[in-house]
C-alpha atoms as a PDB file:
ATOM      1  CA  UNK A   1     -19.736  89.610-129.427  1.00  0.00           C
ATOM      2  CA  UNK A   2     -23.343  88.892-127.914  1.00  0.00           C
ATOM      3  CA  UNK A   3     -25.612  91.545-129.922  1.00  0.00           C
ATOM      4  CA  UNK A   4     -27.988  90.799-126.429  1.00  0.00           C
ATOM      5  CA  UNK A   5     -25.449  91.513-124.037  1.00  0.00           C
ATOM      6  CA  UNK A   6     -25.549  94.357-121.372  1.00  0.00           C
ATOM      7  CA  UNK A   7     -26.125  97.329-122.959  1.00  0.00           C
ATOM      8  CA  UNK A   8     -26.065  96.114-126.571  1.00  0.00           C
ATOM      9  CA  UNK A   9     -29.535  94.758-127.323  1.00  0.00           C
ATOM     10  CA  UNK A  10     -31.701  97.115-129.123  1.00  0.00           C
ATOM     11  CA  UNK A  11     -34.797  94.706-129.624  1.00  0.00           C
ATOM     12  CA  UNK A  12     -37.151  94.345-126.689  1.00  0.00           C
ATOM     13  CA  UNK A  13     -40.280  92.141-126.888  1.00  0.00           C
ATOM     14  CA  UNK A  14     -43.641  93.199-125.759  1.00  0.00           C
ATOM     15  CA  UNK A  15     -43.935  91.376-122.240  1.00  0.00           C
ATOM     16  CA  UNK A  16     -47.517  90.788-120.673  1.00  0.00           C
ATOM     17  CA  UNK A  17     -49.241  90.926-117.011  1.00  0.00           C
ATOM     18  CA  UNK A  18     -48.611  86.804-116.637  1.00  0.00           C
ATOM     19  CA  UNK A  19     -45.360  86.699-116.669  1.00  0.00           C
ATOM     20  CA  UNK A  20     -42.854  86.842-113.727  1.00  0.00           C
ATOM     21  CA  UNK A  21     -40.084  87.577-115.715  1.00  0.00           C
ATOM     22  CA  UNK A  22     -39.149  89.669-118.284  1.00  0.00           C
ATOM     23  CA  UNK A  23     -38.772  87.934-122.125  1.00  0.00           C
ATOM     24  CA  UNK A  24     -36.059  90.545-122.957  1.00  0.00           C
ATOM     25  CA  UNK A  25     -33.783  88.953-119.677  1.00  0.00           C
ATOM     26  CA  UNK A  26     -30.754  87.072-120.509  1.00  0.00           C
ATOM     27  CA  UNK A  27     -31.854  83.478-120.087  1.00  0.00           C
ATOM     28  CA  UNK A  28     -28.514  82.109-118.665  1.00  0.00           C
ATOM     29  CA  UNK A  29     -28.232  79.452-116.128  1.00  0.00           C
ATOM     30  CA  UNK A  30     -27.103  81.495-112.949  1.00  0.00           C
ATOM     31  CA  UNK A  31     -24.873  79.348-112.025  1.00  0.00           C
ATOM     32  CA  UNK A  32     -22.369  78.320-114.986  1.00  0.00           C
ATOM     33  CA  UNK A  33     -23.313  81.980-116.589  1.00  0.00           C
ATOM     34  CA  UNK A  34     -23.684  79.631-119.847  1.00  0.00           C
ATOM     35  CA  UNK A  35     -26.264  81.422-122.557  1.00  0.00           C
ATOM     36  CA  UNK A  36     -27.741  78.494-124.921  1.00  0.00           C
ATOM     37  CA  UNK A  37     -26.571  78.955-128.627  1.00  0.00           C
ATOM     38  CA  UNK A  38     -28.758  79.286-132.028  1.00  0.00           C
ATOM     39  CA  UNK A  39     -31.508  76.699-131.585  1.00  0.00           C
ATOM     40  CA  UNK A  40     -30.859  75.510-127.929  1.00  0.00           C
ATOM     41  CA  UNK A  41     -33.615  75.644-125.550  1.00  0.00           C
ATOM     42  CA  UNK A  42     -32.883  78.027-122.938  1.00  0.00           C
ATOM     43  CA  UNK A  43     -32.101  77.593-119.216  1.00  0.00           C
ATOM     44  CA  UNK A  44     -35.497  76.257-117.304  1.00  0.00           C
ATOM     45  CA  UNK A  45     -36.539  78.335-114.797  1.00  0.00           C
ATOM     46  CA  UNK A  46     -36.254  77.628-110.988  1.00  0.00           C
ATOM     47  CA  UNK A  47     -39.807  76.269-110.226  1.00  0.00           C
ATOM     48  CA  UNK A  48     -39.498  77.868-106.650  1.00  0.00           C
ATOM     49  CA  UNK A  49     -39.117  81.645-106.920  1.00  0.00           C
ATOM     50  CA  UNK A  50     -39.851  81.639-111.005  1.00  0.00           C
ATOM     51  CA  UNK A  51     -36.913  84.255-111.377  1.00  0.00           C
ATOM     52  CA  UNK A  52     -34.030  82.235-112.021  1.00  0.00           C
ATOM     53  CA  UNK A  53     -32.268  79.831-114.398  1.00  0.00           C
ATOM     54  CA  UNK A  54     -30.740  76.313-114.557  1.00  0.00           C
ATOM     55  CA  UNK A  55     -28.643  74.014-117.327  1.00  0.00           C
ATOM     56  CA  UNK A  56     -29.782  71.101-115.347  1.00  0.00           C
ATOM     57  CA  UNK A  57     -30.495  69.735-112.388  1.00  0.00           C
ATOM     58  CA  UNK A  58     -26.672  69.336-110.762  1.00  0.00           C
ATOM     59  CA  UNK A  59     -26.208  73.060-111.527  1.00  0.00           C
ATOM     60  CA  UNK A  60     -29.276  73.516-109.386  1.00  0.00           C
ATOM     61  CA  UNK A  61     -27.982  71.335-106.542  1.00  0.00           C
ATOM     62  CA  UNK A  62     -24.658  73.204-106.531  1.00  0.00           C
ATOM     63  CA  UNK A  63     -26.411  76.689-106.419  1.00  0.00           C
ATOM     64  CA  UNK A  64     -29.165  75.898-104.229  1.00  0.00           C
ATOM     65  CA  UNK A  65     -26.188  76.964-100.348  1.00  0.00           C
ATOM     66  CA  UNK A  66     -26.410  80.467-101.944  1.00  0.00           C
ATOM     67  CA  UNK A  67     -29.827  80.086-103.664  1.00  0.00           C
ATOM     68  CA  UNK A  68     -32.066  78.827-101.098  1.00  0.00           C
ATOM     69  CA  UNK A  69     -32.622  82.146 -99.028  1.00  0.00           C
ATOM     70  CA  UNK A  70     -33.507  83.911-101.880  1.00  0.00           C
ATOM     71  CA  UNK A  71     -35.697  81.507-103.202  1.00  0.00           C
ATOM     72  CA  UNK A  72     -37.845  80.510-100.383  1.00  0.00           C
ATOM     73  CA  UNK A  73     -38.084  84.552 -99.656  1.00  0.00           C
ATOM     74  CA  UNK A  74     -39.669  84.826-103.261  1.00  0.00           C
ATOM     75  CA  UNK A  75     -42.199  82.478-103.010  1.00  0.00           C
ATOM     76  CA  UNK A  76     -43.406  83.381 -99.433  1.00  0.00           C
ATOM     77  CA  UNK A  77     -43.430  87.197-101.228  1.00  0.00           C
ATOM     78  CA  UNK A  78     -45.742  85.791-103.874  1.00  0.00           C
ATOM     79  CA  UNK A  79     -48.090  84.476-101.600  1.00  0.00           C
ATOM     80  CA  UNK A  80     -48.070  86.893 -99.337  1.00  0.00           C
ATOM     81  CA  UNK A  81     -48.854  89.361-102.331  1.00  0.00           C
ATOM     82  CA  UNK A  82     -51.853  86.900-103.956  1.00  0.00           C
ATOM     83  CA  UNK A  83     -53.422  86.800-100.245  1.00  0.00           C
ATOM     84  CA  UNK A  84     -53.279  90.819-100.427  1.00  0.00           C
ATOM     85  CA  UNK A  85     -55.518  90.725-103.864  1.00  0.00           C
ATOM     86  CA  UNK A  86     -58.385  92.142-102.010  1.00  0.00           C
ATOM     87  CA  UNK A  87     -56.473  94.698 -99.814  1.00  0.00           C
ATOM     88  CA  UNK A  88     -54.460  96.148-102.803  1.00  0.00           C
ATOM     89  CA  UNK A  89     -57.551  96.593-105.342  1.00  0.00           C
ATOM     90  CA  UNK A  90     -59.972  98.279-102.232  1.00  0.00           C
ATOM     91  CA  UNK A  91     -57.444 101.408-102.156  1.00  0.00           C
ATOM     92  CA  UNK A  92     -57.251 101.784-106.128  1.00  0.00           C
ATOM     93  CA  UNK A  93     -54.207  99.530-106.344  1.00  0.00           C
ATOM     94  CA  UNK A  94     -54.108  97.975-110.075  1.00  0.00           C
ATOM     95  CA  UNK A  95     -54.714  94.095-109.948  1.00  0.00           C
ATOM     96  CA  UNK A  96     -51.931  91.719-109.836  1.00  0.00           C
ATOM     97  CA  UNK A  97     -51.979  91.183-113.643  1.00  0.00           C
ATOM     98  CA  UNK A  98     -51.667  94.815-114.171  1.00  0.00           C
ATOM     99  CA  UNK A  99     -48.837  95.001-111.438  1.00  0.00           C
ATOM    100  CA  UNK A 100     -46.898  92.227-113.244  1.00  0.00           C
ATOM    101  CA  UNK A 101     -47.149  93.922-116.549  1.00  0.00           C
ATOM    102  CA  UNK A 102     -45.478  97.396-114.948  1.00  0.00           C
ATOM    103  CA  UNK A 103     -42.699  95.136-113.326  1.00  0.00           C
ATOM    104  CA  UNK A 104     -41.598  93.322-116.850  1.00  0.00           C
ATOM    105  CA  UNK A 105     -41.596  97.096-118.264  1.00  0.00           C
ATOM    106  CA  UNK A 106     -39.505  98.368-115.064  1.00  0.00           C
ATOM    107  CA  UNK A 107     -36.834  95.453-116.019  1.00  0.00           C
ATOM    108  CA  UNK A 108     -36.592  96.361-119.550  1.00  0.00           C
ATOM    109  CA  UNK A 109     -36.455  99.910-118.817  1.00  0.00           C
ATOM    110  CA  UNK A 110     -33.929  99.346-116.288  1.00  0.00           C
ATOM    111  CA  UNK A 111     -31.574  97.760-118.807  1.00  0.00           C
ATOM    112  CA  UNK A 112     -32.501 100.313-121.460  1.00  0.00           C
ATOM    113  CA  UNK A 113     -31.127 103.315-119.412  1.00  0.00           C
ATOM    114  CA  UNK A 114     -28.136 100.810-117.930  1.00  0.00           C
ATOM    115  CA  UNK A 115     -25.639 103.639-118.692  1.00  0.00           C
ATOM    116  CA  UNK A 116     -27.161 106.915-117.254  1.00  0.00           C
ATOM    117  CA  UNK A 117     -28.134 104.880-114.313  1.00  0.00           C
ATOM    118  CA  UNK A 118     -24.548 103.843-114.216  1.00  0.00           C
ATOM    119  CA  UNK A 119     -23.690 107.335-114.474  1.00  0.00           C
ATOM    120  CA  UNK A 120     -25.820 108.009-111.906  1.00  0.00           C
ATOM    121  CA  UNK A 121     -24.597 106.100-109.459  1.00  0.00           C
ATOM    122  CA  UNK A 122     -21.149 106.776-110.161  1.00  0.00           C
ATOM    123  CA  UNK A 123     -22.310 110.975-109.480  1.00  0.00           C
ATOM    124  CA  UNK A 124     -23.381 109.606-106.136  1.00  0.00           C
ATOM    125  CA  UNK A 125     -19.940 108.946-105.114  1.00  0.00           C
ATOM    126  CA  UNK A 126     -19.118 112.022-105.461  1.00  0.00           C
ATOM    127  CA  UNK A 127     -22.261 113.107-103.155  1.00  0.00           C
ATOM    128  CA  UNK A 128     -20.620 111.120-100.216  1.00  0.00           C
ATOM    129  CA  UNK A 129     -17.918 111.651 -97.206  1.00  0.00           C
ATOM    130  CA  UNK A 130     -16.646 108.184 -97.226  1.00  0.00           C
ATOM    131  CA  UNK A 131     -16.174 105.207 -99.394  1.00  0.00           C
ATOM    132  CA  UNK A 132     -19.856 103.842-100.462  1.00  0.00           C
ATOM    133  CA  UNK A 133     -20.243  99.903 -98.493  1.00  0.00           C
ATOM    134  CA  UNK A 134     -22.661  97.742-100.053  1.00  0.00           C
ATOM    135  CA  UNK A 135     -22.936  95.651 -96.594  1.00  0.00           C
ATOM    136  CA  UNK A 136     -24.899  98.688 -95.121  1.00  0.00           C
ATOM    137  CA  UNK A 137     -26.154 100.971 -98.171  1.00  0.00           C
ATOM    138  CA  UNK A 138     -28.025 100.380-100.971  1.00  0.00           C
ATOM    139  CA  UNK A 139     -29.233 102.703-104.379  1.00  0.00           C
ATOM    140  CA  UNK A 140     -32.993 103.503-103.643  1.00  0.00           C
ATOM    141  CA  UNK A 141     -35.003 104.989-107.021  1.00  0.00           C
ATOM    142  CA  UNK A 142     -38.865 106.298-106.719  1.00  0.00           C
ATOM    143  CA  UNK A 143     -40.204 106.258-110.192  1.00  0.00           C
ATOM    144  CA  UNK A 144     -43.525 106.778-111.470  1.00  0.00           C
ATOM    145  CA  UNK A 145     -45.275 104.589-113.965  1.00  0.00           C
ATOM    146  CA  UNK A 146     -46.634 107.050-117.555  1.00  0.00           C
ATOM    147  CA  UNK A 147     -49.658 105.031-118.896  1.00  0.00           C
ATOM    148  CA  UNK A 148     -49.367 107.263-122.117  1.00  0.00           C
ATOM    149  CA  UNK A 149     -46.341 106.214-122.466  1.00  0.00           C
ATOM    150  CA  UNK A 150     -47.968 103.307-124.706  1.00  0.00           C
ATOM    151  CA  UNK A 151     -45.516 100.456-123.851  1.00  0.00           C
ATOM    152  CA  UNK A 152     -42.622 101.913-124.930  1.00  0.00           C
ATOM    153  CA  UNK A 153     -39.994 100.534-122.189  1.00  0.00           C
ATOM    154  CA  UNK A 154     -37.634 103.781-122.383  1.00  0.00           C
ATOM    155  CA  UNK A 155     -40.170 106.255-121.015  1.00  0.00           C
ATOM    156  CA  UNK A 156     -42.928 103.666-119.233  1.00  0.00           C
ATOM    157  CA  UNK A 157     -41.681 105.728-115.548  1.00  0.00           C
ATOM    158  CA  UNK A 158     -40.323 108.842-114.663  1.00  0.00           C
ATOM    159  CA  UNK A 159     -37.348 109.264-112.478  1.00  0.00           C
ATOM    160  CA  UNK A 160     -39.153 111.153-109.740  1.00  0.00           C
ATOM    161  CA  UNK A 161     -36.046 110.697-107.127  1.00  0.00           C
ATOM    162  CA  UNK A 162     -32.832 108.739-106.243  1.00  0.00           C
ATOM    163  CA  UNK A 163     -31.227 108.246-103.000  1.00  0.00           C
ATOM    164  CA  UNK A 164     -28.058 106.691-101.389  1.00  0.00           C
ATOM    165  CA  UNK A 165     -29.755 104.816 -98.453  1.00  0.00           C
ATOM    166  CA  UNK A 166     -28.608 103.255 -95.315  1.00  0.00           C
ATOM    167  CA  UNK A 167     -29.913  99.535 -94.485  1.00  0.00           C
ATOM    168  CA  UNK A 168     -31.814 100.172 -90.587  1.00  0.00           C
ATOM    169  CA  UNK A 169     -32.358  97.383 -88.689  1.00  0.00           C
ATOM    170  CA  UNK A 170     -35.013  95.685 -86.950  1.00  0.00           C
ATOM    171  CA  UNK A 171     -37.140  97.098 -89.653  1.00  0.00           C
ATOM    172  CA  UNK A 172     -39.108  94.978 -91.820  1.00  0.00           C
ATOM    173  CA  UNK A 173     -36.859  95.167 -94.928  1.00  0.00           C
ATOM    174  CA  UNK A 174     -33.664  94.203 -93.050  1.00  0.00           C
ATOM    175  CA  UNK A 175     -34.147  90.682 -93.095  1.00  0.00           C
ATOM    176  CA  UNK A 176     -34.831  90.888 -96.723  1.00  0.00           C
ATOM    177  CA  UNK A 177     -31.585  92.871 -97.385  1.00  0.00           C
ATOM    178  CA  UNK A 178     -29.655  90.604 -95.593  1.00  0.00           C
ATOM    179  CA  UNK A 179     -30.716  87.475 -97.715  1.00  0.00           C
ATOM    180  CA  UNK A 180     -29.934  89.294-100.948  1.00  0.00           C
ATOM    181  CA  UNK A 181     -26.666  90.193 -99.604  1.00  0.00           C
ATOM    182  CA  UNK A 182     -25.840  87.260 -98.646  1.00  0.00           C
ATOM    183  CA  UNK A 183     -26.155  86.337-102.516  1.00  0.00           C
ATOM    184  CA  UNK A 184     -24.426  89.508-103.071  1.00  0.00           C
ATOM    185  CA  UNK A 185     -21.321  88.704-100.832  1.00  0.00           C
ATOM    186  CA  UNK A 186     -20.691  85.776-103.072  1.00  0.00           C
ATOM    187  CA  UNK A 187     -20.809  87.463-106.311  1.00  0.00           C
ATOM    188  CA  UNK A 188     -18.326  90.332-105.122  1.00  0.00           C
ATOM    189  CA  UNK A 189     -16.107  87.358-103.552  1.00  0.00           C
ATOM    190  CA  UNK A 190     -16.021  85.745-107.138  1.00  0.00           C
ATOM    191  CA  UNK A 191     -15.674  89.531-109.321  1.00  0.00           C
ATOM    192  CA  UNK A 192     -12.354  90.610-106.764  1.00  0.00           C
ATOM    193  CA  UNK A 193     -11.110  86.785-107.215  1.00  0.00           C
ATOM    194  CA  UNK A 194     -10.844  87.011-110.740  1.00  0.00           C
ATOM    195  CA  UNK A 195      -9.067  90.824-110.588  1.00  0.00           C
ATOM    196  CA  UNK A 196     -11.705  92.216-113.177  1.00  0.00           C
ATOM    197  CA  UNK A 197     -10.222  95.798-113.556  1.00  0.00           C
ATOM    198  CA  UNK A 198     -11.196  98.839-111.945  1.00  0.00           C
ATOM    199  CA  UNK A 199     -13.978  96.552-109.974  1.00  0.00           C
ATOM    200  CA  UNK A 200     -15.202  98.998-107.041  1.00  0.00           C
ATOM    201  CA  UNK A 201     -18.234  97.386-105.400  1.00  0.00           C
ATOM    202  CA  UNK A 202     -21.610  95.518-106.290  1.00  0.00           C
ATOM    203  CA  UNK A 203     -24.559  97.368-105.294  1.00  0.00           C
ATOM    204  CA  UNK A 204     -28.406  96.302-104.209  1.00  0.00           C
ATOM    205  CA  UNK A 205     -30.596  98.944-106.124  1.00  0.00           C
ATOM    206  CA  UNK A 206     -34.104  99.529-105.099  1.00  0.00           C
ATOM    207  CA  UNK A 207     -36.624 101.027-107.636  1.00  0.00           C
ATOM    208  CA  UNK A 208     -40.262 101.352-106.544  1.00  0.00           C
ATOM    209  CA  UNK A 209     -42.845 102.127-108.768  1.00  0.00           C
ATOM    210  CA  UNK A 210     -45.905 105.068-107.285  1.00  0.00           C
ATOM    211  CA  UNK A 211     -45.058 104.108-104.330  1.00  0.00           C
ATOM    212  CA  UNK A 212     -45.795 100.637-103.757  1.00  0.00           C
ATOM    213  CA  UNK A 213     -44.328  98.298-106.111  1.00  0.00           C
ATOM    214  CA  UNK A 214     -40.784  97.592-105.435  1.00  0.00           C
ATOM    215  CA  UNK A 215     -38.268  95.893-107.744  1.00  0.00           C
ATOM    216  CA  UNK A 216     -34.816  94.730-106.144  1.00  0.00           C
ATOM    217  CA  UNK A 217     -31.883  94.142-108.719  1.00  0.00           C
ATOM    218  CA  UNK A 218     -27.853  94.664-108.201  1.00  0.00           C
ATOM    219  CA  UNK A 219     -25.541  96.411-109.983  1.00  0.00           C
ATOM    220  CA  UNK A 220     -21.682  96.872-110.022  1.00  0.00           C
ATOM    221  CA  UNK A 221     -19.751  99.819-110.011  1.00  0.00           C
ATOM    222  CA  UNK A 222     -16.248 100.171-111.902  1.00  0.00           C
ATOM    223  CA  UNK A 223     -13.723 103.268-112.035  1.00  0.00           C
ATOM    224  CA  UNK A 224     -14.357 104.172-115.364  1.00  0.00           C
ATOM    225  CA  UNK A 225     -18.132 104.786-114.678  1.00  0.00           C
ATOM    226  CA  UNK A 226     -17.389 107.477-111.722  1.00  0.00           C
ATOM    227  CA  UNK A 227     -17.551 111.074-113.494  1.00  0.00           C
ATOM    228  CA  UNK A 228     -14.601 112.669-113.031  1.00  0.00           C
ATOM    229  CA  UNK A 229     -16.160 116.315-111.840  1.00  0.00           C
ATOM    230  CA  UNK A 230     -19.360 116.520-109.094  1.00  0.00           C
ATOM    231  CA  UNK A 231     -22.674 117.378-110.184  1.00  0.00           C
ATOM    232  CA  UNK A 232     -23.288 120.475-112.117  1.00  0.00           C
ATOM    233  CA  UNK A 233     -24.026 122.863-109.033  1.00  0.00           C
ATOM    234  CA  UNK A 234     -28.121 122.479-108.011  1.00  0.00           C
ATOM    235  CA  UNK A 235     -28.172 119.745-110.037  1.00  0.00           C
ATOM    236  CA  UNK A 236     -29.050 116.064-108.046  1.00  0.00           C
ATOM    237  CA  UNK A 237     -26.707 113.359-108.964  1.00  0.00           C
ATOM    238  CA  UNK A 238     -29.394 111.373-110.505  1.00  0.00           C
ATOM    239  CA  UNK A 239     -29.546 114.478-112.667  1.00  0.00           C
ATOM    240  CA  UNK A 240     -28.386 112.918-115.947  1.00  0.00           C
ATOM    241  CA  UNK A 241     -30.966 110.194-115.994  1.00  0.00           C
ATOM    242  CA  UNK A 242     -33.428 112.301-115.238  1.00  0.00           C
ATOM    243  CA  UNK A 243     -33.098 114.192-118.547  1.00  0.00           C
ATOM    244  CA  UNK A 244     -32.907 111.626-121.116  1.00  0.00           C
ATOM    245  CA  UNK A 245     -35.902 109.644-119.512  1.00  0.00           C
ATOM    246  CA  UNK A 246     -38.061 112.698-119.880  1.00  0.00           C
ATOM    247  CA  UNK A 247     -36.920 112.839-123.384  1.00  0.00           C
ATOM    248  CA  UNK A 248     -36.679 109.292-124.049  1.00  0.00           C
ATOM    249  CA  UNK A 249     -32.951 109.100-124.769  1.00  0.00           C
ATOM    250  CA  UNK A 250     -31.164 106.124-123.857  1.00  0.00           C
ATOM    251  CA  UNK A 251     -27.822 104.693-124.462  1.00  0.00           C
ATOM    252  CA  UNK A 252     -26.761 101.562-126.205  1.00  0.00           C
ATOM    253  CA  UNK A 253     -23.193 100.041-126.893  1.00  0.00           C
ATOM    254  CA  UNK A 254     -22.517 100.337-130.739  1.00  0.00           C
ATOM    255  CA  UNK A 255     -22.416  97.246-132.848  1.00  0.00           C
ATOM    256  CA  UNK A 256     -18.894  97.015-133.960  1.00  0.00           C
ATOM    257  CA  UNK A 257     -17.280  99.444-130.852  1.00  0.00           C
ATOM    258  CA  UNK A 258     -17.714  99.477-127.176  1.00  0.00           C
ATOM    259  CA  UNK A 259     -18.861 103.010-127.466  1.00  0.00           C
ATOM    260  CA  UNK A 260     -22.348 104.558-126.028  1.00  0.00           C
ATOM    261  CA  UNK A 261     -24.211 105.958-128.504  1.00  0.00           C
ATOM    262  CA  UNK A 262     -27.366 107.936-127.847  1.00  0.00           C
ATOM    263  CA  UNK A 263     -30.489 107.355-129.495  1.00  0.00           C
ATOM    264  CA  UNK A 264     -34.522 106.760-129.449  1.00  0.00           C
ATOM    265  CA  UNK A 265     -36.962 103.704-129.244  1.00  0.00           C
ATOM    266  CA  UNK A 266     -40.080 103.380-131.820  1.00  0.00           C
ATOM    267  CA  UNK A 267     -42.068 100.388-132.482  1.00  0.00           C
ATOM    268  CA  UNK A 268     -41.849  98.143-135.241  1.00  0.00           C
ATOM    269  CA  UNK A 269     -43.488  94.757-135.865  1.00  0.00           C
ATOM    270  CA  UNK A 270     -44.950  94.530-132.146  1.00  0.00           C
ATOM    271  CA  UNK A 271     -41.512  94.650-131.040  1.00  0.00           C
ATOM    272  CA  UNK A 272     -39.765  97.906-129.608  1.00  0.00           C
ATOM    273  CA  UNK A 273     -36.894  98.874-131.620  1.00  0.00           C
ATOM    274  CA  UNK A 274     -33.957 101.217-130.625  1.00  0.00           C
ATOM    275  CA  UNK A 275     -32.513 103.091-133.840  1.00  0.00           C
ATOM    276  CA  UNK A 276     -28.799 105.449-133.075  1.00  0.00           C
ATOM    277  CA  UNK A 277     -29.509 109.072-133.171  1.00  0.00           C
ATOM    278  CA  UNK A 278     -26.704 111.766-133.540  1.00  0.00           C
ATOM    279  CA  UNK A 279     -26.970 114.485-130.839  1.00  0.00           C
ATOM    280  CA  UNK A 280     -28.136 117.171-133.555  1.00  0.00           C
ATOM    281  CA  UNK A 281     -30.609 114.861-134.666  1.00  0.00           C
ATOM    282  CA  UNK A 282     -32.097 114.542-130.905  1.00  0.00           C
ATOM    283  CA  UNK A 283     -31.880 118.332-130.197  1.00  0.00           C
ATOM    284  CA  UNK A 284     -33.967 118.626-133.363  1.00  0.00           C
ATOM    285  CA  UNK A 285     -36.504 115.854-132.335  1.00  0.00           C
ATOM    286  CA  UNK A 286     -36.740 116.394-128.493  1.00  0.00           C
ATOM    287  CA  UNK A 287     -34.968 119.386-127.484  1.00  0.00           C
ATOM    288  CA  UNK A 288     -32.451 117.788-125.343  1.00  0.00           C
ATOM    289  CA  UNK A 289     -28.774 118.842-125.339  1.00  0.00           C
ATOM    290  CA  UNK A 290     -26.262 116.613-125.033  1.00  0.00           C
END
């Protein structure tokens, strides 16, 4: 069982403002899914858009039809964004270095909270008339970076709001939705070819940060993650993530089950550590009920 898998690792490096990745992503080659062993070198990283990974050259070549879209997209966004240096900085926009940083904290924090985001989204259906279609909607999050939040990944941004949004276009960000769901089209092809189980959809989720700094990842949706009542009534359907970022709560799979268990993130060694905390225990330390 892979103690870094989704929703099992508990250890999160410190990432800095120069990198374009987070340290705490799985380094697996994105096209075999292969994660090196004990004392392999990991997967090198495409030297186009920086964001994914490789075994080897021929892996490369056979991913580059459904690669190649997304990759020349990311490096004309990275110039484009180093040519807007000056613009950003002369209306109190934090330097690129700075910007970088917040992204490699959104990534970890994204994967810290991966079940009450889940949740979440799986509230949302219950928010909508018809089925959910990733071809024309996506998952849009506005969150809001907390400085004093020191570096700890699990409360670095507060869920301000959540929305189920439809994809207009002849807007500016149509073109860029289409090329990630082109990539996306693939990846559902591949999940409903191998029958995974309760498999409902895959998902292009938008979180922006104040604002102005967007971060564009995917995420599936299964049966077993849609709540079986609505919302409490008044509540938003993002409700549930809402609380335990405030409070710092996140969820991790437990080492020898495939149960969530709640619990809270300190830091030890430079490194951010998440340590299981019973319920009682976080009622006592944060007031949250659970």
């Amino acid at each position: 069982m892979d103690p870094d898998g989704p929703g099992r690792k508990t250890v999160f490096k410190i990432n800095t403002g120069k990198l374009l990745y987070s340290q705490n992503a799985p380094q697996v080659c994105i096209y075999c899914k292969k994660k090196p062993g004990a004392g392999e070198k990991a997967a090198s990283l495409c030297s186009g858009c920086q964001s994914v990974r490789f075994c080897n050259r021929e892996h490369q070549k056979a991913f580059w039809p459904q690669h190649k879209d997304f990759c020349r997209t990311q490096q004309k966004n990275r110039l484009q964004q180093e040519a807007s240096e000056q613009f950003f900085i002369s209306r109190g926009i934090p330097p690129l270095v700075e910007r970088q940083k917040r992204l490699r904290l959104l990534e970890d924090w994204i994967e810290i909270h991966r079940y009450t985001l889940a949740k979440a989204r799986g509230w949302a259906f219950h928010t909508v008339y018809k089925p959910l279609d990733f071809r024309s909607q996506y998952f849009e999050f506005q969150v809001k970076y907390r400085p004093e939040s020191d570096g700890n990944p699990s409360t670095s941004f507060h869920l301000n709001g959540a929305a189920v949004a439809c994809i207009v276009e002849g807007t500016p960000s149509a073109e860029q939705f289409r090329v990630k769901l082109r990539e996306l089209e693939t990846l559902d092809a591949a999940t409903r070819a191998e029958g995974t189980a309760g498999y409902l959809g895959m998902f292009i989720c938008v979180y922006t940060i104040d604002g102005y700094l967007p971060w564009v990842t995917t995420s599936d949706i299964f049966e077993n993650e849609i709540p079986s009542q609505p919302p409490p009534a008044n509540r938003p359907w993002y409700w549930f993530p809402q609380d335990c970022i405030r409070h710092g709560v996140a969820y991790r799979v437990g080492t020898h089950s495939n149960m969530w268990n709640p619990g809270l993130m300190a830091k030890e060694n430079n490194k951010w550590v998440w340590r299981e905390h019973t319920p009682e225990e976080l009622t006592a330390e944060t007031g949250i009920m659970l």
